[in-house]
Protein backbone atom coordinates (compact mmCIF):
# COMPACT_ATOMS: atom_id res chain seq x y z
CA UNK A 1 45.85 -57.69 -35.37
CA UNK A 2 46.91 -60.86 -37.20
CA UNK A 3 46.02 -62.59 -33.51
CA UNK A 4 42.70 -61.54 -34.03
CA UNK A 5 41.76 -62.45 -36.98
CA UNK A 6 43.22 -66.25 -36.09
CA UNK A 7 41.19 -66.12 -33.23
CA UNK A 8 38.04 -65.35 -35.32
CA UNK A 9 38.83 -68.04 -37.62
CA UNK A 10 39.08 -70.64 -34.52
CA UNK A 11 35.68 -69.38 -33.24
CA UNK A 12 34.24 -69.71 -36.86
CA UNK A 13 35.54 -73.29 -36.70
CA UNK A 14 34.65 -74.46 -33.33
CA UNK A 15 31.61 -72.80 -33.64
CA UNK A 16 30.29 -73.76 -37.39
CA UNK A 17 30.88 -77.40 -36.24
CA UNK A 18 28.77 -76.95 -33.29
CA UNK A 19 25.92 -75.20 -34.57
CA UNK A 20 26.08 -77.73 -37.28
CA UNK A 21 25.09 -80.53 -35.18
CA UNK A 22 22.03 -78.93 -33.26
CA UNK A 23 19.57 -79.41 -36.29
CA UNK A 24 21.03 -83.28 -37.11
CA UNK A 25 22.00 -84.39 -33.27
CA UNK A 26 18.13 -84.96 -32.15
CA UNK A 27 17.60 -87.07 -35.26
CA UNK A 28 20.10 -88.75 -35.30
CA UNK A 29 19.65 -89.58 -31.01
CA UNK A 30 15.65 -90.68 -32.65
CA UNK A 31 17.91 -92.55 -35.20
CA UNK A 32 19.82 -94.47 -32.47
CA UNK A 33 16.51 -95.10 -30.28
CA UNK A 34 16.55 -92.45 -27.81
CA UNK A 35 13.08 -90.64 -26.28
CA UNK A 36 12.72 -86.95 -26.02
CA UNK A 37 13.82 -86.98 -22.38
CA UNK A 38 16.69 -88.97 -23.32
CA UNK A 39 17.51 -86.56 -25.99
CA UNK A 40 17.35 -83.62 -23.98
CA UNK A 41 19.71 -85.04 -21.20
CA UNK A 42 22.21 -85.40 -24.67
CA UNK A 43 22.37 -82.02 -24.92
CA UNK A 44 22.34 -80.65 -21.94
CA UNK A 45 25.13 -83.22 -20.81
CA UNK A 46 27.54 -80.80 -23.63
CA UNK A 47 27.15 -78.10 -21.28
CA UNK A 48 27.59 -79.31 -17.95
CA UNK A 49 30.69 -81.26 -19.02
CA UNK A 50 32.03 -77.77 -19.48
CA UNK A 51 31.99 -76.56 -15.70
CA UNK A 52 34.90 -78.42 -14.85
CA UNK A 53 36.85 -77.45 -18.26
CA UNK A 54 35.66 -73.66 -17.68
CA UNK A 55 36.93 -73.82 -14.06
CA UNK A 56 40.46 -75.40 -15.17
CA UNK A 57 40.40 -72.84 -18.14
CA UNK A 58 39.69 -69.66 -15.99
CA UNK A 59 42.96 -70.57 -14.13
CA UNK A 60 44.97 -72.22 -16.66
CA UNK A 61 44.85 -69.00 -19.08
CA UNK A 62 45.41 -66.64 -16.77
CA UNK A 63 48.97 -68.46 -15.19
CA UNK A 64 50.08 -70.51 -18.69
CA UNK A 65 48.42 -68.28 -21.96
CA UNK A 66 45.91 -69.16 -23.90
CA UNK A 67 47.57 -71.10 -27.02
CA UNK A 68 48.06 -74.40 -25.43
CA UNK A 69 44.23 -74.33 -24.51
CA UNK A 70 43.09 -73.53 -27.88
CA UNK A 71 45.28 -76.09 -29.93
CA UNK A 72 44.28 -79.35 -27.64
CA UNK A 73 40.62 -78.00 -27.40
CA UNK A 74 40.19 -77.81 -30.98
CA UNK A 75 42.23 -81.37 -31.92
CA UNK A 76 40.52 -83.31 -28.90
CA UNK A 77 37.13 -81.77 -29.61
CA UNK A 78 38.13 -83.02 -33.39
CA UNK A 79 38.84 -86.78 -32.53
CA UNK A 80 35.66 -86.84 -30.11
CA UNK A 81 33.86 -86.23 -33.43
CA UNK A 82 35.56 -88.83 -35.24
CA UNK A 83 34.45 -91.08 -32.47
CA UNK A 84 30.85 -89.62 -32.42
CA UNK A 85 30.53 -90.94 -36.22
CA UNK A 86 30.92 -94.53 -35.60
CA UNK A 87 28.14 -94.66 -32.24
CA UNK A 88 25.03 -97.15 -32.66
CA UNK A 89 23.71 -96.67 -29.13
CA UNK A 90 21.90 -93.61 -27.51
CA UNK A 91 24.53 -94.20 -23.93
CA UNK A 92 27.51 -93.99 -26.49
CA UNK A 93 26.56 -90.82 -27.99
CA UNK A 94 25.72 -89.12 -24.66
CA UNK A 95 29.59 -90.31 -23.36
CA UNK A 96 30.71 -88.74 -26.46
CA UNK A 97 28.87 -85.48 -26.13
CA UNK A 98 30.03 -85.43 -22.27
CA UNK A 99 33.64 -85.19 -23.69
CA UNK A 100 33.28 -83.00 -25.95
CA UNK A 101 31.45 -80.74 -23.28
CA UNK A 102 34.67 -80.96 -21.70
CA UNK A 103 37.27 -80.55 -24.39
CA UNK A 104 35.93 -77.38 -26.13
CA UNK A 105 34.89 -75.81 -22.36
CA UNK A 106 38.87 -74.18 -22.45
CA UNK A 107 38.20 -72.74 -26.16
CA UNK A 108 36.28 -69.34 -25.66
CA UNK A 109 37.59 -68.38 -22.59
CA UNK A 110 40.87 -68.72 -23.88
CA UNK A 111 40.13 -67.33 -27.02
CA UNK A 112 37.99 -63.98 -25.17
CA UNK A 113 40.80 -63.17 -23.16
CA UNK A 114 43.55 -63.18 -25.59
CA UNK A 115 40.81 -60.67 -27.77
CA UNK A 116 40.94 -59.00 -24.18
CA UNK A 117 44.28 -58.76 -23.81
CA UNK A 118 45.81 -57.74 -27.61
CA UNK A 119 43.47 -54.60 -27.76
CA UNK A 120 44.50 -50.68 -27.27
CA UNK A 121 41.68 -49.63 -24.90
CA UNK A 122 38.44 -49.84 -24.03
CA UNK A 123 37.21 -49.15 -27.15
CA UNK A 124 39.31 -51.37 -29.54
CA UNK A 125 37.98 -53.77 -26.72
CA UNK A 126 34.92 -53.34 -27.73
CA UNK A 127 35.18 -53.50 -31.88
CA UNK A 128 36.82 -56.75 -30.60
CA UNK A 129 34.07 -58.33 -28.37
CA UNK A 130 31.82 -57.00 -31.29
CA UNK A 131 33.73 -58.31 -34.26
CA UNK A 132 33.76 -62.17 -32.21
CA UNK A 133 30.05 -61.71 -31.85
CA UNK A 134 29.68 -61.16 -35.65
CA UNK A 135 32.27 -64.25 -36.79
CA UNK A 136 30.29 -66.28 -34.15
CA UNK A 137 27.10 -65.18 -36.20
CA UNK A 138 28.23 -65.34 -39.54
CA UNK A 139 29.25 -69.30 -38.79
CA UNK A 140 26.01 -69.99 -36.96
CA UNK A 141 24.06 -68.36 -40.24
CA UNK A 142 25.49 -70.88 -42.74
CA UNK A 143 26.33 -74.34 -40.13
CA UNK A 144 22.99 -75.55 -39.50
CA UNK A 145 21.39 -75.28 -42.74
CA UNK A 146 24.94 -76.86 -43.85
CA UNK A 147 24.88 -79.68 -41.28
CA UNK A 148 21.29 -80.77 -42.27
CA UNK A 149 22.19 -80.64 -46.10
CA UNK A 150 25.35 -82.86 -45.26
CA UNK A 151 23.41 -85.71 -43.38
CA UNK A 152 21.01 -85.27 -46.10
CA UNK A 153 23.65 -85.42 -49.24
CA UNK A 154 26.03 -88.15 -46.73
CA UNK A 155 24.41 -89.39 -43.69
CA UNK A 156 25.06 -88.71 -40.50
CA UNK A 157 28.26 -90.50 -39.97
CA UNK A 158 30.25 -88.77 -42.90
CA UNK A 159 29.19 -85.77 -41.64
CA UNK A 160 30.56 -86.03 -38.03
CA UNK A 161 33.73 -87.28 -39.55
CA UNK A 162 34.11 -84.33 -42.01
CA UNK A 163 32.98 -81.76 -38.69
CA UNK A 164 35.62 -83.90 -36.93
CA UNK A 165 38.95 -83.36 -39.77
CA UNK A 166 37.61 -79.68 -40.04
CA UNK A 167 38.25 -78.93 -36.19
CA UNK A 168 41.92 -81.11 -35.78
CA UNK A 169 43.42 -79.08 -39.30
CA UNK A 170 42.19 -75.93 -37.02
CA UNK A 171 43.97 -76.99 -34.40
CA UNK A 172 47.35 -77.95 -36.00
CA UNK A 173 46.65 -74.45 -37.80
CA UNK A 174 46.38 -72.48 -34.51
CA UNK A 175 50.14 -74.13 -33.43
CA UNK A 176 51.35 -71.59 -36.55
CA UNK A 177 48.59 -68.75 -36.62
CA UNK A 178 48.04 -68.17 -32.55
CA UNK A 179 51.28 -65.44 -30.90
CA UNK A 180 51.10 -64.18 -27.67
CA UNK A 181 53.44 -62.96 -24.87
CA UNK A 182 54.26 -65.21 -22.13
CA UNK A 183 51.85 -65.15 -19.45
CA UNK A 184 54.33 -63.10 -16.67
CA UNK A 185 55.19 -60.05 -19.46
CA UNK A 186 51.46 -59.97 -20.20
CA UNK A 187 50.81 -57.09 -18.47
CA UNK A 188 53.11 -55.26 -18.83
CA UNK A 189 52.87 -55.68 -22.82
CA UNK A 190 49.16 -54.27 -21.97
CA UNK A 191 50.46 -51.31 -20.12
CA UNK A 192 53.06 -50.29 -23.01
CA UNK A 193 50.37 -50.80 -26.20
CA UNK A 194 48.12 -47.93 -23.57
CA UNK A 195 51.01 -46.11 -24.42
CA UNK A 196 51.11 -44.25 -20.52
CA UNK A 197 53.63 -43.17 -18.74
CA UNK A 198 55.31 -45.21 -15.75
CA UNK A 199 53.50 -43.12 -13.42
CA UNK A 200 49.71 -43.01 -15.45
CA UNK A 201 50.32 -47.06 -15.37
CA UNK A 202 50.69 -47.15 -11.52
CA UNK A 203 47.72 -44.92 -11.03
CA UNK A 204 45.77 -47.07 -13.47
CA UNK A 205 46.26 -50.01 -11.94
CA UNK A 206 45.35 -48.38 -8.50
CA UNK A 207 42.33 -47.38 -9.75
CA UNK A 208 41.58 -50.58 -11.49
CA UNK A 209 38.85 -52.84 -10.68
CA UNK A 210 39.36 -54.62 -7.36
CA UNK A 211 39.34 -58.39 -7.10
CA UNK A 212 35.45 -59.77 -7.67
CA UNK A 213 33.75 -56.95 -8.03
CA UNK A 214 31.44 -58.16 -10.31
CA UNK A 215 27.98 -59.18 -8.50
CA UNK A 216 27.45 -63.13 -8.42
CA UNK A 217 23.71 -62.11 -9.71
CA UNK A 218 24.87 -60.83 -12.75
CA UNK A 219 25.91 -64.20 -14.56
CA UNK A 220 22.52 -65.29 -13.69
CA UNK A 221 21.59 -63.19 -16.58
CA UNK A 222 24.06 -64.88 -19.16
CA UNK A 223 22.56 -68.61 -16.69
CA UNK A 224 19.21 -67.63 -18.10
CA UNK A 225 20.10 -66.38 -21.62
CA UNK A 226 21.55 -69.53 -22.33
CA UNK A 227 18.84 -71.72 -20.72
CA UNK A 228 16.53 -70.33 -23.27
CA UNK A 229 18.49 -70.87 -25.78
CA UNK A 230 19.31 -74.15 -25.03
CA UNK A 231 15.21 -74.82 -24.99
CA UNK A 232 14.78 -73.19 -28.41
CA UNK A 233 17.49 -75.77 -29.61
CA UNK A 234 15.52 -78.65 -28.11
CA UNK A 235 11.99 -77.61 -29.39
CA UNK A 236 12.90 -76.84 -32.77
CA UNK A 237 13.94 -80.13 -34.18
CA UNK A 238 10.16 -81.44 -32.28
CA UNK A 239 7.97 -79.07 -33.96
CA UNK A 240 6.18 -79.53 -37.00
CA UNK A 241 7.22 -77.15 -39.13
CA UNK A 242 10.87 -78.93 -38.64
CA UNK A 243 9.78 -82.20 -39.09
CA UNK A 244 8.94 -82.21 -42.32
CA UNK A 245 12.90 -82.50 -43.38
CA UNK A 246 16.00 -81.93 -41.76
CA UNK A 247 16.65 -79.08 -43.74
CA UNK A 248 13.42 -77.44 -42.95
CA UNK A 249 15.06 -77.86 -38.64
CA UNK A 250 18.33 -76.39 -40.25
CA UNK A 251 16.63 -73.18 -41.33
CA UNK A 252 14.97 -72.57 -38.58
CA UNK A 253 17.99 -72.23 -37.03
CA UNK A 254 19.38 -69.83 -39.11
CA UNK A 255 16.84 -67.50 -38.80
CA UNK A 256 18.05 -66.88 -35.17
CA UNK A 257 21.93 -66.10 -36.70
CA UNK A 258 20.13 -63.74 -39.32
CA UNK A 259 18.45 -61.62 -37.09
CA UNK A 260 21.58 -61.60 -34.88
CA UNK A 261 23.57 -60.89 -38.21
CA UNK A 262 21.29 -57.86 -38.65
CA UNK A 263 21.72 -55.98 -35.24
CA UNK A 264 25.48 -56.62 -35.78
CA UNK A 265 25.40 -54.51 -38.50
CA UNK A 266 24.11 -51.41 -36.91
CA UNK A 267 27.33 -50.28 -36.08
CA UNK A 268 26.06 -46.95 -34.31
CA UNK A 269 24.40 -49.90 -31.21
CA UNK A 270 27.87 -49.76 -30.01
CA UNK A 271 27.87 -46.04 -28.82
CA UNK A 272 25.04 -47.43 -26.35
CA UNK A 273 26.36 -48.23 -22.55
CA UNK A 274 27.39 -51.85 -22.83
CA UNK A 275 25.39 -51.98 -19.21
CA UNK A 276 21.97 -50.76 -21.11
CA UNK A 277 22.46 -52.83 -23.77
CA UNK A 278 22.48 -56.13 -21.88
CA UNK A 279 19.57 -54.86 -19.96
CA UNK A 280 17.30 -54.21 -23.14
CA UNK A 281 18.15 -57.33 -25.14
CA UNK A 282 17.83 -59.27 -22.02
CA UNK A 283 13.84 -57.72 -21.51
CA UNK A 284 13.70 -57.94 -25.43
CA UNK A 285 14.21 -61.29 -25.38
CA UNK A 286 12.01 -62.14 -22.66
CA UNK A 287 8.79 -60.85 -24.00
CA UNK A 288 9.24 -62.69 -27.32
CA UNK A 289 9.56 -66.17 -25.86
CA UNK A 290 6.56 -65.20 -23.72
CA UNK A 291 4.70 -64.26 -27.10
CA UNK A 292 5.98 -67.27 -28.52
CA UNK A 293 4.26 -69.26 -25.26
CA UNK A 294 1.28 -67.68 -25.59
CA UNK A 295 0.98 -67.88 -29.15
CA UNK A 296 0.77 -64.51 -30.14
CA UNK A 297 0.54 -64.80 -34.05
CA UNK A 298 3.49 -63.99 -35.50
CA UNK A 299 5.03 -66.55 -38.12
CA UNK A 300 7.54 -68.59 -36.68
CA UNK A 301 10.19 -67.92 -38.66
CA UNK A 302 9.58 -63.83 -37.87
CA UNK A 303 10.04 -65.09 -33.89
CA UNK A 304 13.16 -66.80 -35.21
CA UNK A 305 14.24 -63.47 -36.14
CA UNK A 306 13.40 -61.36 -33.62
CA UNK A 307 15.33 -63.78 -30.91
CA UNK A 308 18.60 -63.39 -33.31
CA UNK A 309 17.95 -59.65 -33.12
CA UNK A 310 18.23 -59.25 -29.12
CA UNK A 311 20.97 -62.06 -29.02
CA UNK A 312 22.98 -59.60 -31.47
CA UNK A 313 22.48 -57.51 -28.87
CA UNK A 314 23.06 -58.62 -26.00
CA UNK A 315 26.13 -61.14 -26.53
CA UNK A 316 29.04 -58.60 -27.69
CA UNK A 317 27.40 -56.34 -24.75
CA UNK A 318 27.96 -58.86 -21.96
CA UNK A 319 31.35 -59.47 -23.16
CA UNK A 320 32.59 -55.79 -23.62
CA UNK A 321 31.21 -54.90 -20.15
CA UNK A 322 33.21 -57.53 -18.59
CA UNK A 323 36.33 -56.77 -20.40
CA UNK A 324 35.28 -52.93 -19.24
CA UNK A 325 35.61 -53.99 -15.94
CA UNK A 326 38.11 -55.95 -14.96
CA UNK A 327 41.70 -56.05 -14.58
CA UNK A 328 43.77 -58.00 -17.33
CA UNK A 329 45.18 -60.21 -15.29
CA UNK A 330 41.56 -61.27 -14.28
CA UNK A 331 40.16 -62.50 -17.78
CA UNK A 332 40.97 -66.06 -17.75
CA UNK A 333 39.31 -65.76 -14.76
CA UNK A 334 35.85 -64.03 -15.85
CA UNK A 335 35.46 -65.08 -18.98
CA UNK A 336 35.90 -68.77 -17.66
CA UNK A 337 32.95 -67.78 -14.94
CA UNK A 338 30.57 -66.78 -17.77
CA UNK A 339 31.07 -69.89 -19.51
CA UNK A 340 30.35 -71.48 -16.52
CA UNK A 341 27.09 -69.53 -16.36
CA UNK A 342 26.29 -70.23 -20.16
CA UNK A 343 27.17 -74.15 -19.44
CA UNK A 344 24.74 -74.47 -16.60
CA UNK A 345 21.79 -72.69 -18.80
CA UNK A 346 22.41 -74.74 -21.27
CA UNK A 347 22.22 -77.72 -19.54
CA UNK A 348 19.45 -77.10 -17.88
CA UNK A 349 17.30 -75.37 -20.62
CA UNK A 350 17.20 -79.05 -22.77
CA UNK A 351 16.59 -80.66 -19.47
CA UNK A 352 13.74 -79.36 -18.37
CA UNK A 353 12.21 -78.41 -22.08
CA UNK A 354 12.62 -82.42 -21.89
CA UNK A 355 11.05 -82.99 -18.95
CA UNK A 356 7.87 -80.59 -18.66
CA UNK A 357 7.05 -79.47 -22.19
CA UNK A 358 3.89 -81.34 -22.04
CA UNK A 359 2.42 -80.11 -18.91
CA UNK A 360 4.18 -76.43 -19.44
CA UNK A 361 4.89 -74.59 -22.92
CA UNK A 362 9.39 -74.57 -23.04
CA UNK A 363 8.67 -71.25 -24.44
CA UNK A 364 7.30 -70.09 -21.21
CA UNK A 365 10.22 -71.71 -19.08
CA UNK A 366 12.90 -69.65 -21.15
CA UNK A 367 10.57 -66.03 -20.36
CA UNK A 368 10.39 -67.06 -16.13
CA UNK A 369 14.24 -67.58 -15.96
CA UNK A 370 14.73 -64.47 -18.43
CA UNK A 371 12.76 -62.39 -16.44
CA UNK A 372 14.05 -64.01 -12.52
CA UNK A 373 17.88 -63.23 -14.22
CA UNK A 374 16.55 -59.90 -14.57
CA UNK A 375 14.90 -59.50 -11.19
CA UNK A 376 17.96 -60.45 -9.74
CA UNK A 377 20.11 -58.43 -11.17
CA UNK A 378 21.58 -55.88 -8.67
CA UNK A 379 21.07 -52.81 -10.66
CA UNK A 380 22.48 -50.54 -8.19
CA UNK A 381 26.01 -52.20 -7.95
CA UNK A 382 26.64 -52.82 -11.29
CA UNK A 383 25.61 -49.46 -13.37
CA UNK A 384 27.99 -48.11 -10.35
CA UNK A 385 31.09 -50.07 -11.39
CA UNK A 386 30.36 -50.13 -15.05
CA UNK A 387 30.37 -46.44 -15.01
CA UNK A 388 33.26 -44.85 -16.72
């Protein structure tokens, strides 16, 4: 288990640095001259530039490991930073984000399918997928009120250059602190820690998932997930209540991690059908950015909440169903697809929160593709092959 918890301290990394930027990058794109639509094309550039980087990843990992990905995705996503610091011009910083986009696209698929591959069974699987989703909540609680007291204490570029140095010693750490076993023993190392006999390991991989037989509709649920998230990450930094001061914008955002750090901790969610609980956060979620769009009256920061709550839920859930069904030698693969479904949410949540959130409320853009994912979603299929 020493992999694992050297995984989790990559993902805390990777992912404190970039939730440290979301309260401090539309400032600082303001700071440089940029408009709104401008500003949301910045960050939804970071997530398309990861479709090609997830589609090299899903293959790379599978055929080569997953090291190699992780220690040049965490030193080049490093150096980008270091570049990012010394920008004066709004086209500079969006050629930087694009880069970045791509560099940290072969992190967490890597990173998900060595979790994927080091565990027992299904269930260790699961405590896995589980314990990822709390280390990547636990470094989104702290990094965006952090990032907006570091611009505030040092100014933006000292703080991209300290975010920068963090993520390169992380990488030169991960050379040491990441083992796994070359790509061709793989499974067979998987087969052996099942601890079944020669003939139980033939029958299970007879009766193992087939090749794609995960609907295409279902990543439009993690598509439209991530849209909306990527439009509560543009809209926050805009509205008053975050204008006041950065650190007000960097609060807000940790309200979301809390309430995600609180469903994490009831431990007994994980006895619930990974299928159901993807289902339910996906609906929860839904109706609160739909209350949020219509106003409904509860304090901001108690919507803040409630949207951590169902992402608590529903991100560990997506993960472990995957890894539930599909073969090992697919998760480079799969993993790589659903950050290729996260990328293009995120993308275009920004981009059209940019474009229409004066004739339409963003709020109300992030509950239509919530609830078309859902619609879409071939119910049918998938409770069938996520049955145990």
């Amino acid at each position: 288990m020493k992999t694992a918890v050297w995984l989790y301290l990559f993902m805390f990394v990777a992912i404190f640095d970039l939730h440290a930027q979301y309260p401090i990058l539309s400032p600082f794109a303001i700071s440089l001259g940029a408009t709104p639509s401008f500003i949301g094309l910045i960050l939804g550039v970071y997530s398309i530039t990861h479709l090609p980087g997830n589609l090299l990843a899903g293959v790379g990992v599978d055929r080569y490991g997953s090291k190699t990905f992780i220690v040049v995705s965490l030193i080049a996503a490093g150096i980008a930073l270091l570049y990012q610091s010394q920008v004066t011009d709004p086209w500079h910083l969006l050629i930087i984000r694009s880069i970045s986009g791509f560099v940290l696209a072969f992190l967490s698929p890597a990173c998900l399918a060595l979790l994927a591959k080091i565990a027992k069974d299904r269930i260790q699987q699961g405590k896995l997928m589980a314990g990822n989703g709390l280390v990547h909540t636990l470094a989104s609680v702290v990094s965006p009120a952090a990032g907006a007291y570091l611009v505030a204490k040092l100014g933006f570029s000292t703080s991209f250059t300290l975010l920068g140095w963090g993520l390169i010693l992380t990488g030169l750490l991960a050379i040491l602190g990441v083992r796994e076993a070359p790509a061709a023993d793989a499974p067979a190392a998987h087969a052996d820690r099942l601890h079944l006999p020669q003939a139980a390991i033939s029958s299970t991989k007879e009766s193992a998932p087939a090749d794609g037989p995960i609907p295409w509709l279902f990543f439009g649920i993690p598509l439209a997930i991530s849209c909306s998230q990527g439009i509560l990450f543009f809209e926050l930094p805009l509205m008053k209540a975050a204008q006041s001061s950065i650190m007000s914008s960097g609060l807000l955002f940790s309200m979301v991690s809390l309430g995600a750090l609180f469903t994490l901790s009831l431990l007994f969610l994980s006895r619930i059908s990974a299928f159901l609980r993807t289902l339910g956060g996906s609906l929860a979620l839904a109706l609160i950015f739909f209350g949020m769009s219509v106003q409904w009256g509860v304090p901001l920061f108690a919507s803040l909440f409630l949207i951590g709550m169902a992402k608590g839920v529903i991100f560990p859930a997506i993960a472990t169903l995957l890894a539930g069904i599909t073969p090992d030698r697919k998760y480079g693969r799969v993993f790589a697809l659903l950050s290729v479904a996260f990328s293009v949410g995120a993308f275009l949540g920004p981009v059209l929160a940019g474009q229409l959130r004066l004739q339409l409320s963003p709020y109300f853009i992030a509950f239509l593709a919530l609830m078309l994912g859902l619609t879409l979603l071939p119910l049918g299929r998938l409770r069938l092959i996520a049955a145990p």
